[in-house]
N, C-alpha and C. Protein backbone atom coordinates (compact mmCIF):
# COMPACT_ATOMS: atom_id res chain seq x y z
N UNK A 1 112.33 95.92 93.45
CA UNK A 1 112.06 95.23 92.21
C UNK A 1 111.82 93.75 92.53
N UNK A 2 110.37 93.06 91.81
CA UNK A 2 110.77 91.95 92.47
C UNK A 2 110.71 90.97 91.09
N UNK A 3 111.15 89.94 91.59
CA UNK A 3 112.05 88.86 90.39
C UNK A 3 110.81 88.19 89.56
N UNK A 4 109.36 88.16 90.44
CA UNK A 4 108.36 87.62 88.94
C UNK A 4 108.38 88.79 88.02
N UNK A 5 108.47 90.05 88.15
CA UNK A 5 107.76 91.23 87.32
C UNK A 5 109.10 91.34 86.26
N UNK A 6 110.02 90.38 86.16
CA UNK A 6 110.85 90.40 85.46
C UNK A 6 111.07 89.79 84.14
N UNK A 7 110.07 89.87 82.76
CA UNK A 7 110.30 88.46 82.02
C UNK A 7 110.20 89.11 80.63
N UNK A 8 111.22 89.47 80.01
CA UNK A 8 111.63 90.47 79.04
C UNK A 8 111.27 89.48 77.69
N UNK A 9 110.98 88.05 78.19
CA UNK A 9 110.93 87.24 76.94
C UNK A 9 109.25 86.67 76.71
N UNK A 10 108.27 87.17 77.91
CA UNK A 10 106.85 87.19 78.14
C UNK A 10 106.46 85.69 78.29
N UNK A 11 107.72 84.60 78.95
CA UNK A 11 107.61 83.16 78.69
C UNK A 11 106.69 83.06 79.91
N UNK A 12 106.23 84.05 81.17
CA UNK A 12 105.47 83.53 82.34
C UNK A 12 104.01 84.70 82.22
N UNK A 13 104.25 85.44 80.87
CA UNK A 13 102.83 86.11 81.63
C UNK A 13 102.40 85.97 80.13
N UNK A 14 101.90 84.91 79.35
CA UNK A 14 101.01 84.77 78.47
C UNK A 14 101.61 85.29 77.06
N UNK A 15 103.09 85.22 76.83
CA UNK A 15 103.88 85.72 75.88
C UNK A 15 104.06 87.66 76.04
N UNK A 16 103.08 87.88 76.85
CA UNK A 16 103.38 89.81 77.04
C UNK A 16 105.04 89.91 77.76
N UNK A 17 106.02 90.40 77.19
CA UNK A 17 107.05 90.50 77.67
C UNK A 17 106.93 92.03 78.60
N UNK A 18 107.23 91.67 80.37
CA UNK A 18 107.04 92.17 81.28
C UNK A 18 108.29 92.91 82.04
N UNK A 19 108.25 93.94 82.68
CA UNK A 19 109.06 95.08 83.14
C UNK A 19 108.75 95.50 84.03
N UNK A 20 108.91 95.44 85.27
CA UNK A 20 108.98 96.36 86.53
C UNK A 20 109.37 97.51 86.54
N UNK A 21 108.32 98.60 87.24
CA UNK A 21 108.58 99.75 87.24
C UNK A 21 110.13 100.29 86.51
N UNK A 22 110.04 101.19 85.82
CA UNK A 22 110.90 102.17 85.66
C UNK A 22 112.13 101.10 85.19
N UNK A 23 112.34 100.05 84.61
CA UNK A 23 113.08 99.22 83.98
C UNK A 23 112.64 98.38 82.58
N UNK A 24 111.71 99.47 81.63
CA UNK A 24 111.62 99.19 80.48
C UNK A 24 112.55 99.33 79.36
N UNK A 25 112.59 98.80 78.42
CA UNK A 25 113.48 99.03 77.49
C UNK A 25 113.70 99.82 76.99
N UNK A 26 114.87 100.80 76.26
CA UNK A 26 114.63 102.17 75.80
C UNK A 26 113.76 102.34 75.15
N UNK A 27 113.60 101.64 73.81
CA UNK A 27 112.57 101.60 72.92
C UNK A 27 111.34 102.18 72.95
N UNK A 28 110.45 101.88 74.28
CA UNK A 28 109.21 101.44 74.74
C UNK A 28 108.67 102.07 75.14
N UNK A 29 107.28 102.71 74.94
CA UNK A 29 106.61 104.04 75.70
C UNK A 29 105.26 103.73 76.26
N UNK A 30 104.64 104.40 77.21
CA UNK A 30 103.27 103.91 77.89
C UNK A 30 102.98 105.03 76.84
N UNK A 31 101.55 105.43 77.18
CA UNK A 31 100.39 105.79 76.23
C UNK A 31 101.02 107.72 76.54
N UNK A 32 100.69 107.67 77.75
CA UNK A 32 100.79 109.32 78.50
C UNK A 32 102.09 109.59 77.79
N UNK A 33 103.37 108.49 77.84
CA UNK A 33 104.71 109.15 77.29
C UNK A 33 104.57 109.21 75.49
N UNK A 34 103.97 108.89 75.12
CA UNK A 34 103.78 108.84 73.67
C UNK A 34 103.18 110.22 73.40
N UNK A 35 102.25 110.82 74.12
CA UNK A 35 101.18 111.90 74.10
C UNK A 35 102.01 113.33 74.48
N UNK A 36 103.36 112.72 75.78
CA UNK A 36 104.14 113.91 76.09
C UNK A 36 104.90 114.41 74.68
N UNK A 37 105.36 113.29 73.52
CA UNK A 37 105.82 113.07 72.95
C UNK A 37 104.92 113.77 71.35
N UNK A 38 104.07 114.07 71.28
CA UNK A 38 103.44 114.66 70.47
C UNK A 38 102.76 113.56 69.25
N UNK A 39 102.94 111.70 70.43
CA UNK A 39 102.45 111.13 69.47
C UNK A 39 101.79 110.08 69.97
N UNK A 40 100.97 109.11 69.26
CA UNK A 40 100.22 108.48 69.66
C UNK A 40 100.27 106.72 68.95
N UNK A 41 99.71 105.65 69.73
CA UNK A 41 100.13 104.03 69.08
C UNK A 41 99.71 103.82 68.01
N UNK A 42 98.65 104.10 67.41
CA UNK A 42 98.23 104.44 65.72
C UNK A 42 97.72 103.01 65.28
N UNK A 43 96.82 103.16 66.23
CA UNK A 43 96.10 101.60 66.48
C UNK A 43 97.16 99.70 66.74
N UNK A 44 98.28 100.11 67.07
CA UNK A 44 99.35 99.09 67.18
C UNK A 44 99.20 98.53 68.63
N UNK A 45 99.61 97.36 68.51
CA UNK A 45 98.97 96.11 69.61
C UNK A 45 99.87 96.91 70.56
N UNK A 46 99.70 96.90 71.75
CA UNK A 46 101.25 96.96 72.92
C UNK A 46 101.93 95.67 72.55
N UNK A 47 102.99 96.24 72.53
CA UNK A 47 104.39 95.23 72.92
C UNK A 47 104.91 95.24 74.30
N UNK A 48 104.61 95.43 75.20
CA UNK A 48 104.91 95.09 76.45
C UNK A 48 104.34 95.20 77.45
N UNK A 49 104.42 95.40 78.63
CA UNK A 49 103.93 95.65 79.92
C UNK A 49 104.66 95.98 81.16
N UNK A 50 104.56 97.20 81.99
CA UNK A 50 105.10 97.53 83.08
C UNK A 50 104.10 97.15 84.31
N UNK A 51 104.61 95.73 84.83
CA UNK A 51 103.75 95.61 86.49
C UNK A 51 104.32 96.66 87.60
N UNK A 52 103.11 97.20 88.15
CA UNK A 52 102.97 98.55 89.14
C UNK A 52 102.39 97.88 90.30
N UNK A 53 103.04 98.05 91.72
CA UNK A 53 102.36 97.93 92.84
C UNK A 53 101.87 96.85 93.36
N UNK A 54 103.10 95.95 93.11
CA UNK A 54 103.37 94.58 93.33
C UNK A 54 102.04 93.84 92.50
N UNK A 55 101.85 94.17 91.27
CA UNK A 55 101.32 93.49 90.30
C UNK A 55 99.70 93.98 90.41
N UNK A 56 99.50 94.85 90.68
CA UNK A 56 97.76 95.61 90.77
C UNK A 56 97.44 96.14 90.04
N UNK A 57 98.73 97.23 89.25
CA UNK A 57 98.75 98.00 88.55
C UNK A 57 99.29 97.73 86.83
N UNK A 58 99.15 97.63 85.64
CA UNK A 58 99.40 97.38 84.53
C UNK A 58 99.48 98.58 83.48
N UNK A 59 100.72 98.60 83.18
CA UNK A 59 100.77 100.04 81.68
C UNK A 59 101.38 99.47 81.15
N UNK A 60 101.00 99.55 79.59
CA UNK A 60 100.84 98.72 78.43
C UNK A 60 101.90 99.39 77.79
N UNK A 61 102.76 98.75 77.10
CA UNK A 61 104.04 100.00 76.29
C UNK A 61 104.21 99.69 74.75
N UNK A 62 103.99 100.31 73.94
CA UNK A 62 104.38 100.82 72.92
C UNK A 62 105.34 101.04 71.90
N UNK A 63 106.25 100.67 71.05
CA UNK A 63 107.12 100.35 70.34
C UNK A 63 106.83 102.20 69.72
N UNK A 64 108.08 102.79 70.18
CA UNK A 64 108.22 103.85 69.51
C UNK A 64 108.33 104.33 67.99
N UNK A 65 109.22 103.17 67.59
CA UNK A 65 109.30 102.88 66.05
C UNK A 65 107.88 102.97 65.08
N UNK A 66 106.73 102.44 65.81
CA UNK A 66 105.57 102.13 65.54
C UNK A 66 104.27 103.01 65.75
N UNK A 67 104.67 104.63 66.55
CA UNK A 67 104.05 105.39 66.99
C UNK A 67 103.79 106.57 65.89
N UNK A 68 102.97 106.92 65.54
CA UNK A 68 102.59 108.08 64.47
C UNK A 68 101.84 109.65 65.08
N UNK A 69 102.31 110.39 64.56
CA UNK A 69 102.01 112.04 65.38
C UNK A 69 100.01 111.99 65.48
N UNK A 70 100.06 113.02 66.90
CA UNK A 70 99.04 112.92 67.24
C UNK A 70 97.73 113.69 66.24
N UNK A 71 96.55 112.98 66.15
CA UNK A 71 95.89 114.43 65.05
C UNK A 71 95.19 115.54 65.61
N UNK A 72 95.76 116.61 64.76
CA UNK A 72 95.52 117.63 65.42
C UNK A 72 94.07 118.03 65.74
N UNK A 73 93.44 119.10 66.65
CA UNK A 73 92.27 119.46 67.35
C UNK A 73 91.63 120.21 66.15
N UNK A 74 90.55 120.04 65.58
CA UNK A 74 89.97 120.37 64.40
C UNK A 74 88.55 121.50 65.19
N UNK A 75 88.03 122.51 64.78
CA UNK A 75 87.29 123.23 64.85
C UNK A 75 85.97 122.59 65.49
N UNK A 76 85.80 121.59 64.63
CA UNK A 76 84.85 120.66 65.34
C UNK A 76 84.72 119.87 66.48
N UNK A 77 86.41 119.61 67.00
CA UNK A 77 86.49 119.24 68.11
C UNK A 77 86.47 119.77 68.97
N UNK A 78 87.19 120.74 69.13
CA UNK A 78 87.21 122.20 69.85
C UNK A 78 85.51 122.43 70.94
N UNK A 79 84.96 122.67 69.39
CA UNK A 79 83.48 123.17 69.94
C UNK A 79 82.46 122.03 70.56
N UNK A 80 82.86 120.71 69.75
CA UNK A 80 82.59 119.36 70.63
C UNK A 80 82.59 119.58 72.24
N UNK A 81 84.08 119.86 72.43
CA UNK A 81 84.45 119.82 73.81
C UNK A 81 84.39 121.01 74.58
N UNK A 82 83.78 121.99 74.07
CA UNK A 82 83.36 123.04 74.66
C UNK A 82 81.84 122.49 74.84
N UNK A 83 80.84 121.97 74.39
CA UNK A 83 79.77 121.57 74.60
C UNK A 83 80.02 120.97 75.70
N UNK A 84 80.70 119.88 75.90
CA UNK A 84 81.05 118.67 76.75
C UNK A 84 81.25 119.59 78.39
N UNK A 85 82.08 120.30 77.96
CA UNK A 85 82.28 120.94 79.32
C UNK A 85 81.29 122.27 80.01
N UNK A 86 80.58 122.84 78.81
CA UNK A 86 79.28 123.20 79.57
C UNK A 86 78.49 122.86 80.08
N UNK A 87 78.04 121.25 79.86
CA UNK A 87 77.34 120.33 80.37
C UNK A 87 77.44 120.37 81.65
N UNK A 88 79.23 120.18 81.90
CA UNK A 88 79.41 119.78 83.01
C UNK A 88 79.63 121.42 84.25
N UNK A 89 79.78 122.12 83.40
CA UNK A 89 79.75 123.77 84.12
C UNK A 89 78.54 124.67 84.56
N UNK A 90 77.54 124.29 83.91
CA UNK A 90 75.75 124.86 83.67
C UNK A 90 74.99 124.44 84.60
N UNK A 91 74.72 125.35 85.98
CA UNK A 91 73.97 124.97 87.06
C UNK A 91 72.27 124.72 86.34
N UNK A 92 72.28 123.51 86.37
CA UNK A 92 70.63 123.28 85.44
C UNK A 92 69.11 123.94 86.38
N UNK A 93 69.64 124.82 87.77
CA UNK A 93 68.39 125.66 88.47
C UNK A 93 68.80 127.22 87.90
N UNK A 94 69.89 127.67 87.43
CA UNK A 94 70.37 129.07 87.78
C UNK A 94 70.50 129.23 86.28
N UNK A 95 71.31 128.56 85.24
CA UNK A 95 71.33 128.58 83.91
C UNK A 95 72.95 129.42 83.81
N UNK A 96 73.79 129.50 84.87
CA UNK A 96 74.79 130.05 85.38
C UNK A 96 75.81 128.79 84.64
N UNK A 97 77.24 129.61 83.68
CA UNK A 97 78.36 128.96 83.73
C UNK A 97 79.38 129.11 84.60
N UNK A 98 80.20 128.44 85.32
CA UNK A 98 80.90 128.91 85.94
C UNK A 98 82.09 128.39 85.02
N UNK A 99 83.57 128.51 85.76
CA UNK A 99 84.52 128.38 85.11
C UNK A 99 85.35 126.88 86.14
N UNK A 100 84.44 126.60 86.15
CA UNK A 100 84.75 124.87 86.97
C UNK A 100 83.72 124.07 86.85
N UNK A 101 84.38 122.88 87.01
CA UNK A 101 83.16 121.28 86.37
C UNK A 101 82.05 121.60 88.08
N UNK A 102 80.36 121.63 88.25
CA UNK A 102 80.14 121.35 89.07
C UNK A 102 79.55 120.32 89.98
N UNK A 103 79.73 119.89 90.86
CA UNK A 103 79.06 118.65 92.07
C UNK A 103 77.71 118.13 91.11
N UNK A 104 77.68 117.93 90.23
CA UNK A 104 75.83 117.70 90.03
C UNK A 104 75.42 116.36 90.82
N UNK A 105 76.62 115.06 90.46
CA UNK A 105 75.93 113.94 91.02
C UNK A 105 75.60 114.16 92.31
N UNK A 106 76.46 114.70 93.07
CA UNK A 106 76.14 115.21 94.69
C UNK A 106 75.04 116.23 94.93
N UNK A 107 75.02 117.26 94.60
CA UNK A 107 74.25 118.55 94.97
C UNK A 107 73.13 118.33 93.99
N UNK A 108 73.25 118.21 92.51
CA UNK A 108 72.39 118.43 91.03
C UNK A 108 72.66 119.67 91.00
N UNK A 109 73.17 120.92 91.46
CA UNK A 109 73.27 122.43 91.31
C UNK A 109 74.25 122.87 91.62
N UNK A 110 74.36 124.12 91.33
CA UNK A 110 75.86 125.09 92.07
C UNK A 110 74.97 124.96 93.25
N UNK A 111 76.63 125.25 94.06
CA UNK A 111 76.68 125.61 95.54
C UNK A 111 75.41 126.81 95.99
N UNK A 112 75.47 127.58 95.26
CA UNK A 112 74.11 128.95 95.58
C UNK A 112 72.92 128.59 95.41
N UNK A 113 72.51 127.95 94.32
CA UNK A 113 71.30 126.65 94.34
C UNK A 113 71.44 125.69 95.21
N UNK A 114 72.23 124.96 95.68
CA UNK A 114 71.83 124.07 96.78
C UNK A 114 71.50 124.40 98.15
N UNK A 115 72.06 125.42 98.55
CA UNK A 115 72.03 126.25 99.52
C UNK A 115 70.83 126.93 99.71
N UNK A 116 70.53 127.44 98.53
CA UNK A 116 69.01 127.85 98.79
C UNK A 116 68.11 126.81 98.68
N UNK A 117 67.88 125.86 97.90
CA UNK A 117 66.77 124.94 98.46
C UNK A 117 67.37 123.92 99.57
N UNK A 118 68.16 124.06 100.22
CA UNK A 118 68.47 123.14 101.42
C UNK A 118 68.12 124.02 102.93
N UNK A 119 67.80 125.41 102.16
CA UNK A 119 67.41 126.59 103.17
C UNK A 119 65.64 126.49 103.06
N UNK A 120 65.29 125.92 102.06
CA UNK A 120 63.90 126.17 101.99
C UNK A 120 63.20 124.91 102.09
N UNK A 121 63.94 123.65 102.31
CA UNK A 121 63.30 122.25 102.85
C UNK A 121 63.53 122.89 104.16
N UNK A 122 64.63 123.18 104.82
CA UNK A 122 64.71 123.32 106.55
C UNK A 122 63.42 124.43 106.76
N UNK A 123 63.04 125.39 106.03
CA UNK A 123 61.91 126.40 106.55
C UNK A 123 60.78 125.55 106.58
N UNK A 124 60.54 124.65 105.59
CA UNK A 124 58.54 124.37 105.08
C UNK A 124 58.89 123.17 106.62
């Protein structure tokens, strides 16, 4: 722990009252623990800050008091994000879904499409 990442009253880092790893106040939640929590900041400023990794790293914390339940996944979202992830599943040579995101920026295709035209530049 080191003694700048310590300033519970935010008098050295721009009024953000600051916490070193794993020595936040009970109160206080990062975003991910709010979400484990079935809830979310509900547009509310952070009230604090946890410095990570001798100050590289920053998670913003949350006043629990101030946190409202998450909204739930609506039909429309659902199928939103089923779009979203065919995008990213749909070999655009084969028209193939698979059941994993694939390489496009690297390859542009599934593995069986790249393979075959990386077989048919080495022939011509």
């Amino acid at each position: 722990m080191r003694a700048k990442d310590w300033d519970p009253t935010g008098e050295h880092h721009g009024g953000m009252p600051t916490w070193p790893w794993r020595h936040a106040e009970p109160g206080l939640k990062t975003r991910r623990q709010l979400r484990d929590l079935g809830l979310r900041p509900g547009g509310c400023p952070p009230v604090g800050q946890i410095l990570c990794r001798r100050g590289k790293r920053v998670a913003y914390l949350y006043a629990l008091a101030d946190a409202v339940p998450k909204l739930p996944m609506t039909t429309a979202k659902w199928a939103a994000l089923d779009r979203a992830m065919a995008a990213r599943q749909t070999c655009p040579s084969c028209r193939v879904r698979f059941p994993y995101c694939l390489p496009l920026r690297t390859l542009g295709s599934c593995w069986g499409c790249s393979e075959d035209s990386a077989e048919m530049a080495a022939a011509a």
